[in-house]
C-alpha atoms as a PDB file:
ATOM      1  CA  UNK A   1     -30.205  -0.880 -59.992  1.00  0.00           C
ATOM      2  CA  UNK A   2     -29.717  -3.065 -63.087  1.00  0.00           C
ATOM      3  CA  UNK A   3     -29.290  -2.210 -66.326  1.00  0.00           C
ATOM      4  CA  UNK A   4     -31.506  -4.714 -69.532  1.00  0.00           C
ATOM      5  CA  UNK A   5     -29.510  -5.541 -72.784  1.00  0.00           C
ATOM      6  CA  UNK A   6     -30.588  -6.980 -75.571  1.00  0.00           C
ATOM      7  CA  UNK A   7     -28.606  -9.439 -77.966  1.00  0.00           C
ATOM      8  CA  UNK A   8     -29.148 -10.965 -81.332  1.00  0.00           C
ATOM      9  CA  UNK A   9     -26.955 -14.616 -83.140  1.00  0.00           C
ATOM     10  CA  UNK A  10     -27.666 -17.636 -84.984  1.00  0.00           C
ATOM     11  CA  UNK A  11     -26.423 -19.689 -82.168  1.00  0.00           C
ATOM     12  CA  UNK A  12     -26.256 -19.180 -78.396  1.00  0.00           C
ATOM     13  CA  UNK A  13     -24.565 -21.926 -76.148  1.00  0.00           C
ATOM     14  CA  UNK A  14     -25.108 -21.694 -72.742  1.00  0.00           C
ATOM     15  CA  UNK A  15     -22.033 -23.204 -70.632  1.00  0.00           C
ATOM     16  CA  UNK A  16     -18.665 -23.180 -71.695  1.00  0.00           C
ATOM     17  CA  UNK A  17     -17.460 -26.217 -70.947  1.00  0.00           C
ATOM     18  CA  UNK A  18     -16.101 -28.883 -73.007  1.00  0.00           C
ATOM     19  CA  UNK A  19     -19.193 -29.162 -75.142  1.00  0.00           C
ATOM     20  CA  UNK A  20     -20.308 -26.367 -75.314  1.00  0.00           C
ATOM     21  CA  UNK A  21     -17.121 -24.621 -76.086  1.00  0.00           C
ATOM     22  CA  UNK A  22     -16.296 -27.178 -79.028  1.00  0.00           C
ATOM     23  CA  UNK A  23     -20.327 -25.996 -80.306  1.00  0.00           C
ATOM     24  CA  UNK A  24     -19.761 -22.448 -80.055  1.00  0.00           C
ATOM     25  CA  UNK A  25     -16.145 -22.699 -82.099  1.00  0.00           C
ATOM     26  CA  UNK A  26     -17.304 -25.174 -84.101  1.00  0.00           C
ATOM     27  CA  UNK A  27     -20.428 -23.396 -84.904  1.00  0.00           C
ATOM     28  CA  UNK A  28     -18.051 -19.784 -85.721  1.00  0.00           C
ATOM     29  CA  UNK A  29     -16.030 -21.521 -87.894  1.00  0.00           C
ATOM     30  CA  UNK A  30     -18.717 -22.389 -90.325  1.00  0.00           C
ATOM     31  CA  UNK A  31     -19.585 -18.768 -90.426  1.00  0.00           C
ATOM     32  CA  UNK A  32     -22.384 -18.107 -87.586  1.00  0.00           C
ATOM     33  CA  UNK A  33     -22.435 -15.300 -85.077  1.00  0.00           C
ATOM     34  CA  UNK A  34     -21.777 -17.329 -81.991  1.00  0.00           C
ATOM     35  CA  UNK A  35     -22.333 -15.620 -78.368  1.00  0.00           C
ATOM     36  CA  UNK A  36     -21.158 -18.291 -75.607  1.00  0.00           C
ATOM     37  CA  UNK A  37     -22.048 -17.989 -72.002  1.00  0.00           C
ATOM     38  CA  UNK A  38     -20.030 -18.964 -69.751  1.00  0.00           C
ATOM     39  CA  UNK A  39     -21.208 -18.440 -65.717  1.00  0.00           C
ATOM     40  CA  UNK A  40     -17.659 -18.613 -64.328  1.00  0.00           C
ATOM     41  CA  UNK A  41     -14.912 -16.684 -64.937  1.00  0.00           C
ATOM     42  CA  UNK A  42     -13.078 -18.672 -67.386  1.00  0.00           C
ATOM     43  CA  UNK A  43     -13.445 -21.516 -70.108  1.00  0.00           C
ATOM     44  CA  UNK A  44     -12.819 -25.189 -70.275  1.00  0.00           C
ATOM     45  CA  UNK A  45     -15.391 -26.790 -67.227  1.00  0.00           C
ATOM     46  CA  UNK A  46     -14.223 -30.413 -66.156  1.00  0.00           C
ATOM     47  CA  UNK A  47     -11.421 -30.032 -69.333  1.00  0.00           C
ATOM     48  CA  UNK A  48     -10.199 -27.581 -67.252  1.00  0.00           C
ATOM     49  CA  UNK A  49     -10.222 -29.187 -63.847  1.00  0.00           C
ATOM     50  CA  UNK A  50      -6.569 -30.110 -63.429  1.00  0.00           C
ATOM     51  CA  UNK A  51      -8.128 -33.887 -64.084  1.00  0.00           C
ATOM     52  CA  UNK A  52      -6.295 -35.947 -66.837  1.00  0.00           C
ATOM     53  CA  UNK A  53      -8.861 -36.238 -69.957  1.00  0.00           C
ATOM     54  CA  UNK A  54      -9.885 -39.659 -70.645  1.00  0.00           C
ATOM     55  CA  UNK A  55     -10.780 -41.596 -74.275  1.00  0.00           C
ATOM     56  CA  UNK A  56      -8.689 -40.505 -76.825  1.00  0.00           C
ATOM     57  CA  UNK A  57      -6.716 -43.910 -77.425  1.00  0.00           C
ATOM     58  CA  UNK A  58      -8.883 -47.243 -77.602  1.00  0.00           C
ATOM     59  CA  UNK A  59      -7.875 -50.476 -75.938  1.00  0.00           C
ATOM     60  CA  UNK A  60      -6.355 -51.519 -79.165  1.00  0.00           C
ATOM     61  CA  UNK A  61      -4.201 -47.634 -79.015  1.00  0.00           C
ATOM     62  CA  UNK A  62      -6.181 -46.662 -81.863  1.00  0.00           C
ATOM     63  CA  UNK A  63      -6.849 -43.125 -81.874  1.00  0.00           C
ATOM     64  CA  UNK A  64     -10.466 -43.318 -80.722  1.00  0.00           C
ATOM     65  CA  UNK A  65     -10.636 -38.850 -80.792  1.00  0.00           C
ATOM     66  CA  UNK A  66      -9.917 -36.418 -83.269  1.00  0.00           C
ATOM     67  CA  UNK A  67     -11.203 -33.330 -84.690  1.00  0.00           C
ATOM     68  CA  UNK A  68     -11.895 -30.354 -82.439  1.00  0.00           C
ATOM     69  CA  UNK A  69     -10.817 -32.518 -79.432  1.00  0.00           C
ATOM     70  CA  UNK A  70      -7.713 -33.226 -80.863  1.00  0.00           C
ATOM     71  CA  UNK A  71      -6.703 -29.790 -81.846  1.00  0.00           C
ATOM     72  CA  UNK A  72      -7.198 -28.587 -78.066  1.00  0.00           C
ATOM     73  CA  UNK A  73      -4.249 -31.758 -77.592  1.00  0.00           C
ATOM     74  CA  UNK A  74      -2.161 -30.644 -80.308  1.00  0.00           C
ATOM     75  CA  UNK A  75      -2.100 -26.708 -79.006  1.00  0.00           C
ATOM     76  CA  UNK A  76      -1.517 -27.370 -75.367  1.00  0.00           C
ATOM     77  CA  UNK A  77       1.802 -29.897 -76.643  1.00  0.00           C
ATOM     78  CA  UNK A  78       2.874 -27.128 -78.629  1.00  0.00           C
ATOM     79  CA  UNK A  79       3.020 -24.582 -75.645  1.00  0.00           C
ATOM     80  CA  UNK A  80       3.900 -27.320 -73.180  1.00  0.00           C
ATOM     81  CA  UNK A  81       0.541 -27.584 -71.539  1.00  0.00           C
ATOM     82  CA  UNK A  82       0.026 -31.708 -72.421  1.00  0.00           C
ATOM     83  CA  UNK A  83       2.635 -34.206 -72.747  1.00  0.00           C
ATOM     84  CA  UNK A  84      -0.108 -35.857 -75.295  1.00  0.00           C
ATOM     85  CA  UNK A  85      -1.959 -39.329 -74.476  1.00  0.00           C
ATOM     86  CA  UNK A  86      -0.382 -41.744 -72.078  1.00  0.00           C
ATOM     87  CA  UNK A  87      -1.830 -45.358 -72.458  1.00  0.00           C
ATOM     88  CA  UNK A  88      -3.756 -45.928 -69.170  1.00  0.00           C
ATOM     89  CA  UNK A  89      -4.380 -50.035 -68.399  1.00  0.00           C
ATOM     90  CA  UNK A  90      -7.989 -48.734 -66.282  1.00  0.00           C
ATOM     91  CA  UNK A  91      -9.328 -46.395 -68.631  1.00  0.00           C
ATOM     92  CA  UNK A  92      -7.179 -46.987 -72.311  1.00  0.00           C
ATOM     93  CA  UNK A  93      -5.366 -43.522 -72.201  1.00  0.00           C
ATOM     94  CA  UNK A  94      -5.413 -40.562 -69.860  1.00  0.00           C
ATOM     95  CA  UNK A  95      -4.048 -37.124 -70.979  1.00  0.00           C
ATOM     96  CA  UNK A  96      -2.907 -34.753 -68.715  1.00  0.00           C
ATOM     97  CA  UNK A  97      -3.260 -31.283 -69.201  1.00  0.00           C
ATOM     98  CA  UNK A  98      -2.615 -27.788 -67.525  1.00  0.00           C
ATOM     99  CA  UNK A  99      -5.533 -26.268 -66.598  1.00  0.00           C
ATOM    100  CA  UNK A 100      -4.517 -22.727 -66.836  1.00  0.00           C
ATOM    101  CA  UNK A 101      -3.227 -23.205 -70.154  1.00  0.00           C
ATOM    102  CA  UNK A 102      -6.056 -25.178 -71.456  1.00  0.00           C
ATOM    103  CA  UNK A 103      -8.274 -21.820 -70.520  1.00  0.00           C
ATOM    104  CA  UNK A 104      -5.979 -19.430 -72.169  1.00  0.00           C
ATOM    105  CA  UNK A 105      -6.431 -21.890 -75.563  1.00  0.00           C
ATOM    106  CA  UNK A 106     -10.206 -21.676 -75.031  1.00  0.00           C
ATOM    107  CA  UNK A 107     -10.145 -17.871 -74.664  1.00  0.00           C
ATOM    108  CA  UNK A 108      -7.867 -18.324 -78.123  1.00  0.00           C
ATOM    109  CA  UNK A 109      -9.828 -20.593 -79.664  1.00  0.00           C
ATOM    110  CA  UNK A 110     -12.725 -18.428 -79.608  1.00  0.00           C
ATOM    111  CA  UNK A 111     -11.034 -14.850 -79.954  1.00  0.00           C
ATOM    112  CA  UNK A 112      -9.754 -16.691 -83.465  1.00  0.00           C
ATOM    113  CA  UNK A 113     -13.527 -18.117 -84.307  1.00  0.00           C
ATOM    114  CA  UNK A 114     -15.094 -15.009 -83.679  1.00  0.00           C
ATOM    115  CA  UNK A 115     -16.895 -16.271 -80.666  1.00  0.00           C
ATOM    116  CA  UNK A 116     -18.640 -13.722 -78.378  1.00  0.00           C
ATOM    117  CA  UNK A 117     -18.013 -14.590 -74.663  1.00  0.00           C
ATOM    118  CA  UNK A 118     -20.027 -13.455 -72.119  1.00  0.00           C
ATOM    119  CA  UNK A 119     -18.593 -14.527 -68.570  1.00  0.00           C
ATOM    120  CA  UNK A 120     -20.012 -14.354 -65.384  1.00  0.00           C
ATOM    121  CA  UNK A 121     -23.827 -15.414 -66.624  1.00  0.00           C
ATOM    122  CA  UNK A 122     -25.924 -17.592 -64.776  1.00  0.00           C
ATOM    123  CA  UNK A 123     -28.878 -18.773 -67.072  1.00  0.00           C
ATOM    124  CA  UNK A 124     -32.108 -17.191 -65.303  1.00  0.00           C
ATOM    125  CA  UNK A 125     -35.080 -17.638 -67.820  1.00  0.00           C
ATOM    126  CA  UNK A 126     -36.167 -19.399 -70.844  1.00  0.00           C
ATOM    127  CA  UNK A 127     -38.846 -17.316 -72.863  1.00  0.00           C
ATOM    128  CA  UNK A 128     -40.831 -20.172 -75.087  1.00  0.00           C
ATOM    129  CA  UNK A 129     -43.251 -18.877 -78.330  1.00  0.00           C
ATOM    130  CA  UNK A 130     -45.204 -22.066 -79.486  1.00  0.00           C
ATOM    131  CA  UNK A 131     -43.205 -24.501 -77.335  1.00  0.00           C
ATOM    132  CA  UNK A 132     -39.249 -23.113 -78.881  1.00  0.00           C
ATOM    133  CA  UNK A 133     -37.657 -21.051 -76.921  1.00  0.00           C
ATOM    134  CA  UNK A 134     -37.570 -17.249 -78.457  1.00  0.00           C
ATOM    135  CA  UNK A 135     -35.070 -15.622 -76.087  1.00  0.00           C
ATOM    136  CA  UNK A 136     -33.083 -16.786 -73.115  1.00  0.00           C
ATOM    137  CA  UNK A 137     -32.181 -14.382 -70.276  1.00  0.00           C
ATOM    138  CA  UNK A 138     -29.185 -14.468 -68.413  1.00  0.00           C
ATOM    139  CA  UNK A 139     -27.989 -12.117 -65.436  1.00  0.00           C
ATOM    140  CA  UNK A 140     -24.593 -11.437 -64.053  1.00  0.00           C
ATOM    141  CA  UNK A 141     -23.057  -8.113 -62.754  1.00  0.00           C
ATOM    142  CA  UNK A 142     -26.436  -6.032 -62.280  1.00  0.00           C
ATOM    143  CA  UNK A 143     -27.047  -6.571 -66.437  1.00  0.00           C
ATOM    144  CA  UNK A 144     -29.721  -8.657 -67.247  1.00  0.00           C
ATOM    145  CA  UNK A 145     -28.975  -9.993 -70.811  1.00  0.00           C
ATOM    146  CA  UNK A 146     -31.823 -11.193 -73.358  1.00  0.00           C
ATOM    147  CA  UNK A 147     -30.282 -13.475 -76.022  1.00  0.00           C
ATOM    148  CA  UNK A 148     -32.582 -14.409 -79.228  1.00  0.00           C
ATOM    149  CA  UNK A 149     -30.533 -16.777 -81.257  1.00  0.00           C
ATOM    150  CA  UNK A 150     -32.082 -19.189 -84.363  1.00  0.00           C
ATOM    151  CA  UNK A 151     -30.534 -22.054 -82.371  1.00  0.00           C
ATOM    152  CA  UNK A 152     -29.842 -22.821 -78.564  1.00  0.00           C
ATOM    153  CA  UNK A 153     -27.050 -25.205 -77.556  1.00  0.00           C
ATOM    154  CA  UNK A 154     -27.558 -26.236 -73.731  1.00  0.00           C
ATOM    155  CA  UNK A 155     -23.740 -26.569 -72.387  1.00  0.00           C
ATOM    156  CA  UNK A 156     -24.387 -26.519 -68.963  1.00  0.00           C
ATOM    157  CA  UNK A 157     -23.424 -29.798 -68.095  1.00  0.00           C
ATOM    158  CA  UNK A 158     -26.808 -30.402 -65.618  1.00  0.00           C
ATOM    159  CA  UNK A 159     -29.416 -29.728 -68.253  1.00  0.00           C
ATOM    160  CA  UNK A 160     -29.898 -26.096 -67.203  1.00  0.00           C
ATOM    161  CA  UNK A 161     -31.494 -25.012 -70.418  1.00  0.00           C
ATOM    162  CA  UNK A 162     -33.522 -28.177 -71.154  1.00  0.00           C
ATOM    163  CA  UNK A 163     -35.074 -28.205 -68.010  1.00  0.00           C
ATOM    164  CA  UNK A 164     -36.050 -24.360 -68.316  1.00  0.00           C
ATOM    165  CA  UNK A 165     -37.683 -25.000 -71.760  1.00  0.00           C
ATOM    166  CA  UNK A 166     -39.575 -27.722 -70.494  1.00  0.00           C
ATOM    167  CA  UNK A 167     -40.524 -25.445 -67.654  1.00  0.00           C
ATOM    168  CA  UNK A 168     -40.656 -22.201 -69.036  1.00  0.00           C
ATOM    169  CA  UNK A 169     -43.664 -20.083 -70.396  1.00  0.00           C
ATOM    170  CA  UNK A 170     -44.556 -18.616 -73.369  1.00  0.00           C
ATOM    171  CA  UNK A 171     -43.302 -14.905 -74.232  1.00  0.00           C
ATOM    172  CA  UNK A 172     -46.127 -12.664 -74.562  1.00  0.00           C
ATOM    173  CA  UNK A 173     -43.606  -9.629 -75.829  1.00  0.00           C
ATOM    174  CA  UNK A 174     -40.334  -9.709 -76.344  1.00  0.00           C
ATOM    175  CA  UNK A 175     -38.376  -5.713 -76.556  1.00  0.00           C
END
């Protein structure tokens, strides 16, 4: 048995990853109600892999980065979770990062920006009215969770939610 909930934002992001975490805080921070989903059971995707992050110093080491991305840098330094940027001679600079610590900053980020998270969600359906989508369903833990937001942000990394609007159907009632 499974239980049907029903959710209501200005801005869902599907995927948690780096861009789609870095949409959802960004998106809090100027004041929307933000639910992110997130199918695993923590934040941070590839950021989060234990692989160094690449691009934030130019060939010149210019800082080619800043903003958001930066400020995920500048927290894990402060609780020793980076060293910073190293100057790389393949790829300009690589920083390495903790990836344990780099999720508990996500889960920080967000708690801080108001950011709903929703873990363990796989993105099942995309539920279009006149070609937009009008709700997105997502299912984890025997709940089945409709989300209508005013704006979608696919974070999946693959395309998940593109490729279900493009494929989806049109709603005939949404509850």
């Amino acid at each position: 048995m499974h239980k049907q909930v029903h959710l209501e934002c200005d801005v869902a992001v599907i995927g948690g990853g780096p861009g789609g975490l870095s949409a959802a805080i960004s998106a809090a921070r100027e004041g929307a109600k933000v639910i992110l989903v997130e199918r695993s059971s923590a934040l941070g995707g590839a950021a989060a892999s234990g692989l160094g992050i690449l691009g934030y110093i130019d060939r010149g080491g210019n800082k080619a980065l800043g903003g958001l991305a930066q400020e995920y840098i500048d927290r894990l330094v402060a609780k020793r979770g980076s060293l910073g940027h190293g100057r790389c001679p393949v790829h300009n600079s690589i920083t390495g990062i903790s990836p344990d610590r780099f999720k508990i900053m996500a889960m920080d980020l967000c708690r801080e920006a108001g950011v709903q998270v929703i873990f363990g969600c796989e993105l099942l359906d995309v539920m279009l009215e006149n070609g937009s989508i009008a709700a997105v369903s997502v299912y984890g833990k025997c709940t089945d969770i409709i989300i209508k937001a005013k704006l979608y942000v696919d974070g999946t990394g693959d395309g998940d939610l593109a490729y279900m609007k493009k494929t989806g159907y049109d709603a005939v009632e949404l509850q």
